[in-house]
Each structure stands twice: as C-alpha cells, then as structure tokens.
C-alpha atoms as a PDB file:
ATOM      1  CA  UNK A   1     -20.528  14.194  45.874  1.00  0.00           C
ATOM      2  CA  UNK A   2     -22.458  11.214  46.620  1.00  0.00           C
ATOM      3  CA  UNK A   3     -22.610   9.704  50.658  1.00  0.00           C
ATOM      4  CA  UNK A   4     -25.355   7.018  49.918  1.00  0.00           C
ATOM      5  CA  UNK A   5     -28.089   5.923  48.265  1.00  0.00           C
ATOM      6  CA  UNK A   6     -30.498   8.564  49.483  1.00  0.00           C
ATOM      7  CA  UNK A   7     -28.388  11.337  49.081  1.00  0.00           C
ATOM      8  CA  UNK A   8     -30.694  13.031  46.511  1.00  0.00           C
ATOM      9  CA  UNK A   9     -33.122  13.251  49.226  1.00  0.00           C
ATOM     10  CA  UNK A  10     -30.720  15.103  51.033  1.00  0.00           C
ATOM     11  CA  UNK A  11     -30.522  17.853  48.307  1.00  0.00           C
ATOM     12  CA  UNK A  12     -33.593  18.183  47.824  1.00  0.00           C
ATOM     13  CA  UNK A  13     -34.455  18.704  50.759  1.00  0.00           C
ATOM     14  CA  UNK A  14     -31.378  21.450  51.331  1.00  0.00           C
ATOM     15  CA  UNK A  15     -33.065  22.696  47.417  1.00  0.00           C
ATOM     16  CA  UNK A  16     -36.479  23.040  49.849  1.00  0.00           C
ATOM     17  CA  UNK A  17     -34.617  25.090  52.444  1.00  0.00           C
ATOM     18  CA  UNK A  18     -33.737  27.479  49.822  1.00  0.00           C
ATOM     19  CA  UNK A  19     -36.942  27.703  48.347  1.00  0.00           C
ATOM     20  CA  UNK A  20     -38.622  28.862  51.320  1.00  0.00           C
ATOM     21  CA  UNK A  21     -36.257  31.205  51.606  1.00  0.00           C
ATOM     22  CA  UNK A  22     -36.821  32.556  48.490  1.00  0.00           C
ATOM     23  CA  UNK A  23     -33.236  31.881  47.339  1.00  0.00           C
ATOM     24  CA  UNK A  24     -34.406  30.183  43.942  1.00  0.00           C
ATOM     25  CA  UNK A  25     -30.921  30.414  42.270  1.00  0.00           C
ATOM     26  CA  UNK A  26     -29.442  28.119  45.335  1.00  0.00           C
ATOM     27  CA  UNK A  27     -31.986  26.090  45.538  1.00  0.00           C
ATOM     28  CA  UNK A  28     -31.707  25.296  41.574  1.00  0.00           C
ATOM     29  CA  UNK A  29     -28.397  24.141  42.386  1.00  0.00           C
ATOM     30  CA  UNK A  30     -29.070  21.535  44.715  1.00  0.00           C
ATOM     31  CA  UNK A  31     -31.817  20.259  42.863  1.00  0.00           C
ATOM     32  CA  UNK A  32     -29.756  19.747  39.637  1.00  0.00           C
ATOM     33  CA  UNK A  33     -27.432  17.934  41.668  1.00  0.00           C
ATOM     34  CA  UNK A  34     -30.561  16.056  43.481  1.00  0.00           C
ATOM     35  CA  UNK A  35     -31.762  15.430  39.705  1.00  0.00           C
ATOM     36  CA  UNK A  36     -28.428  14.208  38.174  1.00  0.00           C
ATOM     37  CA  UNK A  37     -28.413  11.191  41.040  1.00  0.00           C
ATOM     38  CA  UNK A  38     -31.710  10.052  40.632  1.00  0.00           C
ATOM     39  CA  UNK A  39     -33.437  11.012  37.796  1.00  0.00           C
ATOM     40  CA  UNK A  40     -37.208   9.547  38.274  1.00  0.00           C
ATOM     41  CA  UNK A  41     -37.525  10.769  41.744  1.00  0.00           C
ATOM     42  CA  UNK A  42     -40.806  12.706  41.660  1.00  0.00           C
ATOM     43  CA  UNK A  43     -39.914  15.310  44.552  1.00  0.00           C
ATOM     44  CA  UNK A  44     -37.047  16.558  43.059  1.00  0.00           C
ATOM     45  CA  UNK A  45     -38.499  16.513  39.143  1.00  0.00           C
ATOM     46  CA  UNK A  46     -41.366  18.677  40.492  1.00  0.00           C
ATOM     47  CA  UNK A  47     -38.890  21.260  42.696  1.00  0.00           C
ATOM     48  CA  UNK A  48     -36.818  21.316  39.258  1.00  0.00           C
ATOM     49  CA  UNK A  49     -40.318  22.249  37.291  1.00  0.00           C
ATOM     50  CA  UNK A  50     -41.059  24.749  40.171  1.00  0.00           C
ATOM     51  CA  UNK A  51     -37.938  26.287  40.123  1.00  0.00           C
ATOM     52  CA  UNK A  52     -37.647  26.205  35.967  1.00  0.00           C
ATOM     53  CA  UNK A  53     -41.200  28.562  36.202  1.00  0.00           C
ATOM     54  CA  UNK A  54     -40.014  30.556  39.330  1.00  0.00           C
ATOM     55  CA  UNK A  55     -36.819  31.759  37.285  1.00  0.00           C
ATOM     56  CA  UNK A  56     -38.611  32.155  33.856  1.00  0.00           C
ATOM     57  CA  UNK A  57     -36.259  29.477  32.679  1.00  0.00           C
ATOM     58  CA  UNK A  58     -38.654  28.964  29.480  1.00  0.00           C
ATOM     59  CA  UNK A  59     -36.820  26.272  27.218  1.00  0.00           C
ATOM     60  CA  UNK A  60     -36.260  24.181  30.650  1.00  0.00           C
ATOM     61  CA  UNK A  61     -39.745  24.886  32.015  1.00  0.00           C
ATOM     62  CA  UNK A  62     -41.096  22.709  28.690  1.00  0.00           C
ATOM     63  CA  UNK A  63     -38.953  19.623  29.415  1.00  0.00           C
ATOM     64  CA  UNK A  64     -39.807  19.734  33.197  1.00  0.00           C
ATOM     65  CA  UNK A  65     -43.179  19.675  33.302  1.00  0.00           C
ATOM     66  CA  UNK A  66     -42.613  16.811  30.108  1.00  0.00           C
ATOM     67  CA  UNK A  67     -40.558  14.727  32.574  1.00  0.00           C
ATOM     68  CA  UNK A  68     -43.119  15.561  35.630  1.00  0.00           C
ATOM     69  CA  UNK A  69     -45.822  14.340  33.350  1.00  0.00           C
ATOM     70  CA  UNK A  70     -43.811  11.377  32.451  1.00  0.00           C
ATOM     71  CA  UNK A  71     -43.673  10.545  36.115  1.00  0.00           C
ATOM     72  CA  UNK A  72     -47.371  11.488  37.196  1.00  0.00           C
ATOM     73  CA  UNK A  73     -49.586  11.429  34.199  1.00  0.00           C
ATOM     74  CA  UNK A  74     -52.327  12.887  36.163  1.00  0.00           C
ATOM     75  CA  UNK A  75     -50.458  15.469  37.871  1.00  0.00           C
ATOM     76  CA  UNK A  76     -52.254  18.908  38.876  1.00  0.00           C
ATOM     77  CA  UNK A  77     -52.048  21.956  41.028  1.00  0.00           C
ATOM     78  CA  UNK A  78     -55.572  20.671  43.056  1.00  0.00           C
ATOM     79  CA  UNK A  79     -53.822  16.844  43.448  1.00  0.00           C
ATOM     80  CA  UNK A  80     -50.544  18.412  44.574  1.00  0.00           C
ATOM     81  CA  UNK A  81     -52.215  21.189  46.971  1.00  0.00           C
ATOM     82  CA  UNK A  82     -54.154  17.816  48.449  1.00  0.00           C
ATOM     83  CA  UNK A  83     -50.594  15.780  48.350  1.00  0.00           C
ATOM     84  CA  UNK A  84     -49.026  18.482  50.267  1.00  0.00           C
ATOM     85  CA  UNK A  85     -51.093  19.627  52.953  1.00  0.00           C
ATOM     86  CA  UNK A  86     -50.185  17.712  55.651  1.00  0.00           C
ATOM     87  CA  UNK A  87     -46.156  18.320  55.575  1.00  0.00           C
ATOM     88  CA  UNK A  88     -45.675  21.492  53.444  1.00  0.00           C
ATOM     89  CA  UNK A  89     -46.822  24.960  55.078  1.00  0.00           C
ATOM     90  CA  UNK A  90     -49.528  26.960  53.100  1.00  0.00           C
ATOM     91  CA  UNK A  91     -46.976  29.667  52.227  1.00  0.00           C
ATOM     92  CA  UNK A  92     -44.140  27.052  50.330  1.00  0.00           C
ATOM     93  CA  UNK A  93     -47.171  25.396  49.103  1.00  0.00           C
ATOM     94  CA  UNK A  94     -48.197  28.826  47.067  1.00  0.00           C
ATOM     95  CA  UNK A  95     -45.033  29.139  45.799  1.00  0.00           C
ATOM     96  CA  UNK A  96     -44.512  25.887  44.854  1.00  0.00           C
ATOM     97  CA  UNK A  97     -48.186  26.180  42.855  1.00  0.00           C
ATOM     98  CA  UNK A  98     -47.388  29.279  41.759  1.00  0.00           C
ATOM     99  CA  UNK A  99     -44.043  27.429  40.036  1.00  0.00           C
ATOM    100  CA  UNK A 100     -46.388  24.757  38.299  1.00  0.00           C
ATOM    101  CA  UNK A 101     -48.560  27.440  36.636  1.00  0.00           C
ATOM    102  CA  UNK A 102     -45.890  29.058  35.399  1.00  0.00           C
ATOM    103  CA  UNK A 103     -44.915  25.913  33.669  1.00  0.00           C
ATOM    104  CA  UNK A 104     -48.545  24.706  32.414  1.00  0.00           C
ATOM    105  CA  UNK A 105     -49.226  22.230  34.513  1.00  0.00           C
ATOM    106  CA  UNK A 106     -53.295  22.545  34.495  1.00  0.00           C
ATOM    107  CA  UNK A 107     -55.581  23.304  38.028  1.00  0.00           C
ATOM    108  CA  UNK A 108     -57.589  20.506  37.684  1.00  0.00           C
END
C-alpha cells in the first residue's frame, strides 16, 4: 500500500523501529516493501544490506552491498559511523555497523 510519495520513508523508518528492537525478521519486511517503492533511496538500500548480514542472508548480502555501492561508491563503516552520529544512538549505530561487516563493506 502506497499513501504518497514519501511513503518509503515511512517504512523505513517503521523497518528502523524494528531494528532497534532487535526484531530483524519484521524489520526485513518493511524494508522490502520500503525498497520495492523506491529503489535508489540510500537509507533503505543500506537497512536492506544491514539486515541481509544481520540474518546471514548470504546470496542477498552480495547484491546489497552491490546496489549500496552502486549508490555510494565510497561507502564505509568510518563514513557511515561519521554520517550517523548526530541522529542515530551509539547502540543502533553498532548494529547497524555490525550489519555492513557482515556484508563486506570495508572500515575505511
């Protein structure tokens, strides 16, 4: 279901929620719904990467971090600690990191 324009945002934001309460599984499901409305939106391509490494979804994990990199060329775990500080709290943050090891994406 679609309200607007900006209803992506929406879900991933709601995909957030779940994260931080470690419900991965829910939070994977607004996120592919986030994804399927707007496809080059960088929050919710790097939740779906996160999420792809928190649940050991291997073949998945590949073709998220490909898209992320797509999307931010010069993405890394020290540019998206530094992105992040000021609106995520350390604790998401380290789960969100730990996410984009488990996919590859490199520390510096």
């Amino acid at each position: 279901m679609s309200l607007g324009p900006d209803t992506h945002s929406y879900k991933t934001l709601l995909a957030m929620a779940h994260l931080a309460a470690g419900r991965y599984e829910e939070a994977m499901g607004w996120i592919d719904q986030a994804v399927h409305e707007r496809a080059g939106a960088v929050p919710a391509t790097r939740l779906k990467a996160v999420l792809c490494g928190l649940l050991g979804r291997v073949e998945e994990r590949r073709e998220w971090l490909g898209r992320l990199l797509q999307l931010m060329a010069d993405a890394t775990i020290d540019r998206f600690n530094v992105q992040t500080s000021t609106f995520l709290a350390p604790e998401i943050r380290a789960v969100m990191a730990e996410g984009l090891r488990k996919i590859g994406l490199p520390e510096e």
